[in-house]
Protein backbone atom coordinates (compact mmCIF):
# COMPACT_ATOMS: atom_id res chain seq x y z
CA UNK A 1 -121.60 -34.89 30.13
CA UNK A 2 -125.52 -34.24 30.01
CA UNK A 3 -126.91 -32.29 26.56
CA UNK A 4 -130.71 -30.23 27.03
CA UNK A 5 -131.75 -30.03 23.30
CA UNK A 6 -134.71 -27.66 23.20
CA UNK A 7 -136.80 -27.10 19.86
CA UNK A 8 -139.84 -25.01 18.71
CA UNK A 9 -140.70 -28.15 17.14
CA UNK A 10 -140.43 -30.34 20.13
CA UNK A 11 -142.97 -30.60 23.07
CA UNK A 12 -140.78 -31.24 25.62
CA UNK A 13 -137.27 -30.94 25.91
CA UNK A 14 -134.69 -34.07 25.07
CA UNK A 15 -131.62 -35.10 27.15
CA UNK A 16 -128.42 -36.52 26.11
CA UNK A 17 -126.39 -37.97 28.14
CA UNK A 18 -122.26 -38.25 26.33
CA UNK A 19 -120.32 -40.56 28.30
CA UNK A 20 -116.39 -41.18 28.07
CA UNK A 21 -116.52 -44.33 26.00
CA UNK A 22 -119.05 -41.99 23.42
CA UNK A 23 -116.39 -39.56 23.15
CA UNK A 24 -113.35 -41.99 22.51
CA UNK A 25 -115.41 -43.72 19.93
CA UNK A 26 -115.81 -40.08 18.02
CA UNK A 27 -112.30 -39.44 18.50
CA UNK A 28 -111.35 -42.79 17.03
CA UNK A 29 -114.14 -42.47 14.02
CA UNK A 30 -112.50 -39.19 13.39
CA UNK A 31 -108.98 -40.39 12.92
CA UNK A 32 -109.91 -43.38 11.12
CA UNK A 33 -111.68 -41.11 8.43
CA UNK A 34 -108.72 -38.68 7.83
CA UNK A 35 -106.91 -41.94 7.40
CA UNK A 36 -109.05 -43.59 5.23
CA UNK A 37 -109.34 -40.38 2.87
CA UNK A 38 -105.62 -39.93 2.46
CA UNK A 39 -105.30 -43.78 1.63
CA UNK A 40 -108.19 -42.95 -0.93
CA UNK A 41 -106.24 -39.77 -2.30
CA UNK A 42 -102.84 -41.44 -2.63
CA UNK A 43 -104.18 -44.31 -4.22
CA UNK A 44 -106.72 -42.27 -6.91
CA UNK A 45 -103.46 -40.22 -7.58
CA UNK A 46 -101.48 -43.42 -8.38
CA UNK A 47 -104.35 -45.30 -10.37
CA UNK A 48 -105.86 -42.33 -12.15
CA UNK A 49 -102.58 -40.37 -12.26
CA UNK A 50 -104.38 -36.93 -11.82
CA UNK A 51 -102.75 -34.14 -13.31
CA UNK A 52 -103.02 -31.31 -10.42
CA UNK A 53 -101.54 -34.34 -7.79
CA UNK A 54 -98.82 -34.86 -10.36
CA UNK A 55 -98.15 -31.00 -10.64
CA UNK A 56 -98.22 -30.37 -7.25
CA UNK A 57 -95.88 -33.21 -6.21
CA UNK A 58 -93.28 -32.01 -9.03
CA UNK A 59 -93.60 -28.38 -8.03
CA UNK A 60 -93.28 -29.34 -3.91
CA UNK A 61 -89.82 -32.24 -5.07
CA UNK A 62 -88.87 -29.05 -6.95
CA UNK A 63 -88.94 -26.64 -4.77
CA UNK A 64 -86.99 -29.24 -1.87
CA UNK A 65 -84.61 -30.15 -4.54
CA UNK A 66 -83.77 -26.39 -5.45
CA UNK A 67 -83.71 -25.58 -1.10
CA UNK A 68 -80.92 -28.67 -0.97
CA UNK A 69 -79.11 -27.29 -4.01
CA UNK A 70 -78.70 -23.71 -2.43
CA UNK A 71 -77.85 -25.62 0.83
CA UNK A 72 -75.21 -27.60 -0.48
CA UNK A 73 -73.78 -24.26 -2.60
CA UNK A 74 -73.51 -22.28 0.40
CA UNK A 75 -71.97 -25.24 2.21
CA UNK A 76 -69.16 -25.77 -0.46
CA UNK A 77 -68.62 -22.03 -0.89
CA UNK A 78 -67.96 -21.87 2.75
CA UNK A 79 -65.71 -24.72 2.61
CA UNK A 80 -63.94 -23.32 -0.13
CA UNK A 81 -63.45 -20.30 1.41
CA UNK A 82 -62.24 -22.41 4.50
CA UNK A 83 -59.50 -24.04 2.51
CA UNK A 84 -58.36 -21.10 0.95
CA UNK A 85 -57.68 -19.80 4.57
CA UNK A 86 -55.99 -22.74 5.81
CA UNK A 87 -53.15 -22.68 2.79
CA UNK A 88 -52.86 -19.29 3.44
CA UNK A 89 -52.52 -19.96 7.19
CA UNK A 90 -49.65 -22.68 6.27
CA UNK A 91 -48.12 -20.31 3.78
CA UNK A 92 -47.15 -18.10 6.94
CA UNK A 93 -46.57 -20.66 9.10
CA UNK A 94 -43.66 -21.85 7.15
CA UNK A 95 -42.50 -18.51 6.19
CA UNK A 96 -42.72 -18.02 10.32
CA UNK A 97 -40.85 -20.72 10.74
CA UNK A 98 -38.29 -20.35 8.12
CA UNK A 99 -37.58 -16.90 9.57
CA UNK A 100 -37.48 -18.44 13.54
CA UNK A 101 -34.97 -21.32 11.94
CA UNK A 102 -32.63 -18.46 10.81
CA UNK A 103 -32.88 -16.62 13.80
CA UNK A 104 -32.33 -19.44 15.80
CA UNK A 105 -29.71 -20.84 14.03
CA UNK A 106 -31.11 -24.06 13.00
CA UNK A 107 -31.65 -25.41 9.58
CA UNK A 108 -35.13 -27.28 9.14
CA UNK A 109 -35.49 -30.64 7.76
CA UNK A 110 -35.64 -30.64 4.31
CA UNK A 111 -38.53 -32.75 2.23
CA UNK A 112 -36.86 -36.33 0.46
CA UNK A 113 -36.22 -35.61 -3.06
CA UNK A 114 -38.78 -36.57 -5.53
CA UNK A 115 -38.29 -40.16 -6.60
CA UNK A 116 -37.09 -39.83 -10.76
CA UNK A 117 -39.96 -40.62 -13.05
CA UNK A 118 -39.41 -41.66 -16.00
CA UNK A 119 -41.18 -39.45 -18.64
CA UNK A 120 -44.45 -39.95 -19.64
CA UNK A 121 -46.38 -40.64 -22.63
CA UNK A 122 -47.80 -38.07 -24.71
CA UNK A 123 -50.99 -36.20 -23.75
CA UNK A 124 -53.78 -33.65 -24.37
CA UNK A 125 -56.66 -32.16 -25.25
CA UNK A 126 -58.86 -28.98 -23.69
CA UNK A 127 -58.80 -28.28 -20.32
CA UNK A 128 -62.31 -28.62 -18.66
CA UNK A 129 -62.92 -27.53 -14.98
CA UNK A 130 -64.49 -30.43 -12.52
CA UNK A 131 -65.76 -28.42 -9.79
CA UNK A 132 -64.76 -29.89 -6.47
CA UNK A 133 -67.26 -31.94 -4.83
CA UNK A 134 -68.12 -32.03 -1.27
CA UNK A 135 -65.73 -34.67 -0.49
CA UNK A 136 -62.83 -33.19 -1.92
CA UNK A 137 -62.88 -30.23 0.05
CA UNK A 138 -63.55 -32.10 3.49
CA UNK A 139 -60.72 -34.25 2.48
CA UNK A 140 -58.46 -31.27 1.53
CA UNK A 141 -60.04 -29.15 5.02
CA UNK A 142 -58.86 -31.88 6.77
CA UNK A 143 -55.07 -32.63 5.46
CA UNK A 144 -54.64 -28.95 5.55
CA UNK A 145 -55.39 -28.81 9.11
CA UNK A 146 -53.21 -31.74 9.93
CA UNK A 147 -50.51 -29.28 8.23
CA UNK A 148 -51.09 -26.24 10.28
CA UNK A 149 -51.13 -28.62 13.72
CA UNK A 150 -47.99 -30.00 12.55
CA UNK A 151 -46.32 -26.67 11.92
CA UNK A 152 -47.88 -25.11 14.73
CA UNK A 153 -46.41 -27.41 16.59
CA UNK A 154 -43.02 -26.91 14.71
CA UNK A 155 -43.19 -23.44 15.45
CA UNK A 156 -43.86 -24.03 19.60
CA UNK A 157 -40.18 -26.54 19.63
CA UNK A 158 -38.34 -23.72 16.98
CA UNK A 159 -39.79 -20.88 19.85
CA UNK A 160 -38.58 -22.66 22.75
CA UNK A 161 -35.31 -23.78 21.16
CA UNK A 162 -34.58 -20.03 20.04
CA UNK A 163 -35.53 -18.83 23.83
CA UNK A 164 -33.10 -21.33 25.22
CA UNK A 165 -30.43 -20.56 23.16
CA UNK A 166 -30.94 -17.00 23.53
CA UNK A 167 -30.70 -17.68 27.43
CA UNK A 168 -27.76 -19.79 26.60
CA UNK A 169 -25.79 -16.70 25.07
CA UNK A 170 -26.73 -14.26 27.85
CA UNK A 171 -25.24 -16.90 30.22
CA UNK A 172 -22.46 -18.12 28.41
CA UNK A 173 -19.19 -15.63 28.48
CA UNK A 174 -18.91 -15.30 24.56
CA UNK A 175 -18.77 -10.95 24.77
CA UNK A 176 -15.36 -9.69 24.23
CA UNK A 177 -14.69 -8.27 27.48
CA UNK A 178 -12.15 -5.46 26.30
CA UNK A 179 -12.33 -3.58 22.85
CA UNK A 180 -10.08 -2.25 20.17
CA UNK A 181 -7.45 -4.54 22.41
CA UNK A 182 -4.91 -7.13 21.26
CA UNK A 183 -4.30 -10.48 22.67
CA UNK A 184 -0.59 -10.09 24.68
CA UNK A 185 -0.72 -13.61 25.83
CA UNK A 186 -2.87 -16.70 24.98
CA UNK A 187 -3.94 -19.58 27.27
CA UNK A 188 -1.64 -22.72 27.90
CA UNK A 189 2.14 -23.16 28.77
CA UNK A 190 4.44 -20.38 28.58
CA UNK A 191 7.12 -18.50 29.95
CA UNK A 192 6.87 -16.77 33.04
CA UNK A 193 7.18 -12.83 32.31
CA UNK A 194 8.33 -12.11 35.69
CA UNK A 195 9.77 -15.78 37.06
CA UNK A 196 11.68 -16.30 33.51
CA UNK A 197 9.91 -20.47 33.56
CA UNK A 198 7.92 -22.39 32.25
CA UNK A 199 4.12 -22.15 33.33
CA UNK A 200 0.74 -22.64 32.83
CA UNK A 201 -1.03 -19.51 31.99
CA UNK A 202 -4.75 -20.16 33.00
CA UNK A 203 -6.47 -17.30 30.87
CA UNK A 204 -6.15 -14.97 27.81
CA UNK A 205 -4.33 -11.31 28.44
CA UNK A 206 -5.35 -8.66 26.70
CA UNK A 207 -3.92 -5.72 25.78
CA UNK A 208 -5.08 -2.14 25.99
CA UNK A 209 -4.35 1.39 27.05
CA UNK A 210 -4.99 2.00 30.96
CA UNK A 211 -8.54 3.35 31.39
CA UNK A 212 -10.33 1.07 28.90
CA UNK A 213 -13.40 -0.19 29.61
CA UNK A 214 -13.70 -4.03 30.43
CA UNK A 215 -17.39 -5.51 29.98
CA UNK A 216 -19.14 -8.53 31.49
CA UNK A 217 -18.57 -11.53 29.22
CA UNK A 218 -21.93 -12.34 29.89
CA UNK A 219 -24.98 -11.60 32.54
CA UNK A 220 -24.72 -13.31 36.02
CA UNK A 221 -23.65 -12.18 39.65
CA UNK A 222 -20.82 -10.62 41.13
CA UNK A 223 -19.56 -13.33 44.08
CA UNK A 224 -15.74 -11.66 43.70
CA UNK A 225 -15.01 -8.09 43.85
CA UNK A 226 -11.81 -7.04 45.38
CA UNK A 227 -7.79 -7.22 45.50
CA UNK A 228 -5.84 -10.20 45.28
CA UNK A 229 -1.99 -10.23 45.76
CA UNK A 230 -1.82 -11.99 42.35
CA UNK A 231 -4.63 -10.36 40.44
CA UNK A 232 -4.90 -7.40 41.58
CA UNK A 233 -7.98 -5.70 41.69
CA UNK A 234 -10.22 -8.89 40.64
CA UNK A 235 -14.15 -9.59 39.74
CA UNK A 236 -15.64 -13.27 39.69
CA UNK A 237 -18.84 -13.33 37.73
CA UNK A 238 -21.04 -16.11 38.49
CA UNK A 239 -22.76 -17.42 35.46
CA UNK A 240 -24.72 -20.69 36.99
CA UNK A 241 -23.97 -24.17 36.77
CA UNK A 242 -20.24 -23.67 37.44
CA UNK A 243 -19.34 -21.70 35.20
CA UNK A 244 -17.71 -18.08 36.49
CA UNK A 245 -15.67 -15.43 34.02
CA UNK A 246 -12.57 -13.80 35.86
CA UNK A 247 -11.39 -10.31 35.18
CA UNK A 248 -8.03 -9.37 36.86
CA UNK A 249 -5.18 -6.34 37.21
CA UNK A 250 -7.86 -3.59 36.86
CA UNK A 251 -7.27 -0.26 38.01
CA UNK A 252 -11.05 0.35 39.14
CA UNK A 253 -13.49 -1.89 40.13
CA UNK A 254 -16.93 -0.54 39.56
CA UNK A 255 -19.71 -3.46 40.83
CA UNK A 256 -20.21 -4.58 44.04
CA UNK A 257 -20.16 -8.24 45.34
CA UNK A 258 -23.81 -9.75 45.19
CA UNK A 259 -24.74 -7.08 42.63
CA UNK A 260 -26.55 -8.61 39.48
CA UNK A 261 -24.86 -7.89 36.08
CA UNK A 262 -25.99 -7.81 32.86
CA UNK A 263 -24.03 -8.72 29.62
CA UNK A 264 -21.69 -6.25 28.58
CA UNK A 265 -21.65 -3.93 31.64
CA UNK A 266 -18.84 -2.54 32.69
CA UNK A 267 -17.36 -3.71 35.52
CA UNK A 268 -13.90 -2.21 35.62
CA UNK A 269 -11.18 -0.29 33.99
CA UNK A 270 -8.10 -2.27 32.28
CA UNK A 271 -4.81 -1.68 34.65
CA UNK A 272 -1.54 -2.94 35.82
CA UNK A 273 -2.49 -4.13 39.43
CA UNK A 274 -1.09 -7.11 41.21
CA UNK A 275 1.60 -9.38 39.98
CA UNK A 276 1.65 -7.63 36.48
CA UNK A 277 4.28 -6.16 34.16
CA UNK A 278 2.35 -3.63 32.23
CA UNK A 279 -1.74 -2.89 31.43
CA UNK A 280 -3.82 -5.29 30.40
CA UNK A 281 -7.09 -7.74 31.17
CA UNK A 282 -6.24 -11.16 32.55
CA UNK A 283 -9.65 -12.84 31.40
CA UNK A 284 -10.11 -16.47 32.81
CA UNK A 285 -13.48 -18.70 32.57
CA UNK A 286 -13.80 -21.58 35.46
CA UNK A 287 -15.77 -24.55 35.33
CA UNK A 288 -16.58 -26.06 38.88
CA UNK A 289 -12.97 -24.47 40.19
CA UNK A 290 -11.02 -26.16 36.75
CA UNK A 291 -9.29 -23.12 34.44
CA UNK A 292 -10.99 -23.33 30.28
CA UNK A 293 -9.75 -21.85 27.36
CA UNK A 294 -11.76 -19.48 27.21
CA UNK A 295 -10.87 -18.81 23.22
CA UNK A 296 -13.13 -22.06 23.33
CA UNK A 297 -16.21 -19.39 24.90
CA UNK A 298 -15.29 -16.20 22.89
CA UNK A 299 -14.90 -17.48 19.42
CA UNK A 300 -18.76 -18.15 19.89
CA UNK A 301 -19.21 -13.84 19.56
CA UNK A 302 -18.03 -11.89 16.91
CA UNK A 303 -15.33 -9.86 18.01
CA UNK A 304 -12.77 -12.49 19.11
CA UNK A 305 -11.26 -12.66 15.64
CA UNK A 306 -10.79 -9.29 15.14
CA UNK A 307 -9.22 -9.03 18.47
CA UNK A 308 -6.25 -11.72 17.73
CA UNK A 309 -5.79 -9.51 14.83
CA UNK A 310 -4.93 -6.49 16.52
């Protein structure tokens, strides 16, 4: 780079002529100076201890310490807050799950007893507040938050225990399939009411006035829905795995074969069809072809008691 320096003062005009190294030099001058006078500063402000460098470092390590205070406030407010959330997120958690337990049916595992102490020594003196240091509320952030995992994890077993056992009792004949009845004949060995010998009676007979309603024991499908020389007008209910609820000696049949059926619809009326000596329901419940008790089923509901007392 080429400079023209012209003067009043000068006869002729003067070139310069900068080149790079020129330039880097000034650069390096430059830096070096700035340098050299804040080594100078520091050092008069540590020898001669000047009062406006003193007050000006306290006021600035002031001012940052004040700025970290107000940032460390904020921090442990909102982490207070946090943890005041989180016990009142496991409060309802466990009152959630205390409530899904007694739905369900299930009792929840109880804490271990406290180990017995012995009692202590005598003790006191005023109570002073230690306000909770950062620390103490990560600490208690984090074990609270290992508590709502854990019961929010409880809660997703007790959930998918209560489904299945609500699926269970939809599926399983427990209903009483005939109300305001009494039970004419019980499951096991008896006498024959029309041969006069001994027999095994494969169901439960139940007693009512002709015309009564008789409900599905529980939901499933209809694979049987006709007359039988034995049982008389006669409805199989398919309940899966096996299992299928008989209803037999009904005067009416009202579901089709195939036709899905819901717990507690009615499927019939009570009658005295087939090999039968007056009205009733002949209720059986098969498992893979084999004849159960199926007291063993309907004591699961609540009506079954009430019905033996008739």
């Amino acid at each position: 780079m080429q400079i023209i320096l012209v003067s009043r003062h000068l006869k002729t005009a003067r070139n310069f002529t900068i080149m790079p190294q020129h330039m880097l030099f000034a650069a390096l001058a430059f830096f070096g100076l700035v340098i050299l006078t804040s080594l100078t500063f520091s050092w008069l402000s540590m020898e001669l201890r000047l009062p406006f460098v003193r007050d000006l470092m306290t006021s600035l390590q002031r001012k940052e310490n004040l700025k970290t205070q107000e940032v460390m406030s904020n921090n442990l407010s909102f982490m207070a807050t946090r943890v005041g959330e989180l016990q009142a997120q496991v409060i309802q958690l466990d009152s959630l799950g205390e409530r899904l337990s007694r739905l369900a049916g299930m009792g929840r595992e109880s804490a271990p007893p406290a180990k017995t102490q012995s009692k202590p020594d005598g003790q006191g003196g005023p109570f002073v507040a230690t306000p909770a240091t950062y620390t103490d509320l990560q600490q208690q952030i984090e074990r609270l938050t290992r508590q709502v995992e854990f019961k929010t994890d409880e809660l997703s077993m007790l959930e998918s225990r209560f489904l299945e056992k609500r699926v269970r009792e939809r599926l399983l004949p427990t209903m009483l399939p005939v109300n305001a009845s009494r039970i004419g004949s019980s499951y096991g060995y008896r006498s024959d009411p029309l041969a006069g010998v001994r027999a095994m009676h494969e169901g439960i007979d139940f007693v009512a006035p002709p015309g009564t309603p008789i409900s599905a024991a529980a939901a499933g499908v209809a694979v049987v829905a006709e007359y039988h020389h034995a049982f008389g007008n006669m409805v199989d209910i398919d309940h899966g795995d096996g299992l299928i609820s008989r209803y037999a000696h009904m005067s009416q049949i009202d579901i089709k074969p195939g036709q899905m059926v819901r717990r507690g619809q009615r499927v019939g009326l009570v009658g005295s069809t087939g090999r039968s000596t007056g009205p009733h329901l002949h209720f059986e419940v098969r498992m893979m072809g084999v004849a159960q008790n199926p007291a063993v089923f309907l004591r699961q509901g609540d009506n079954f008691a009430q019905a033996q007392t008739h």
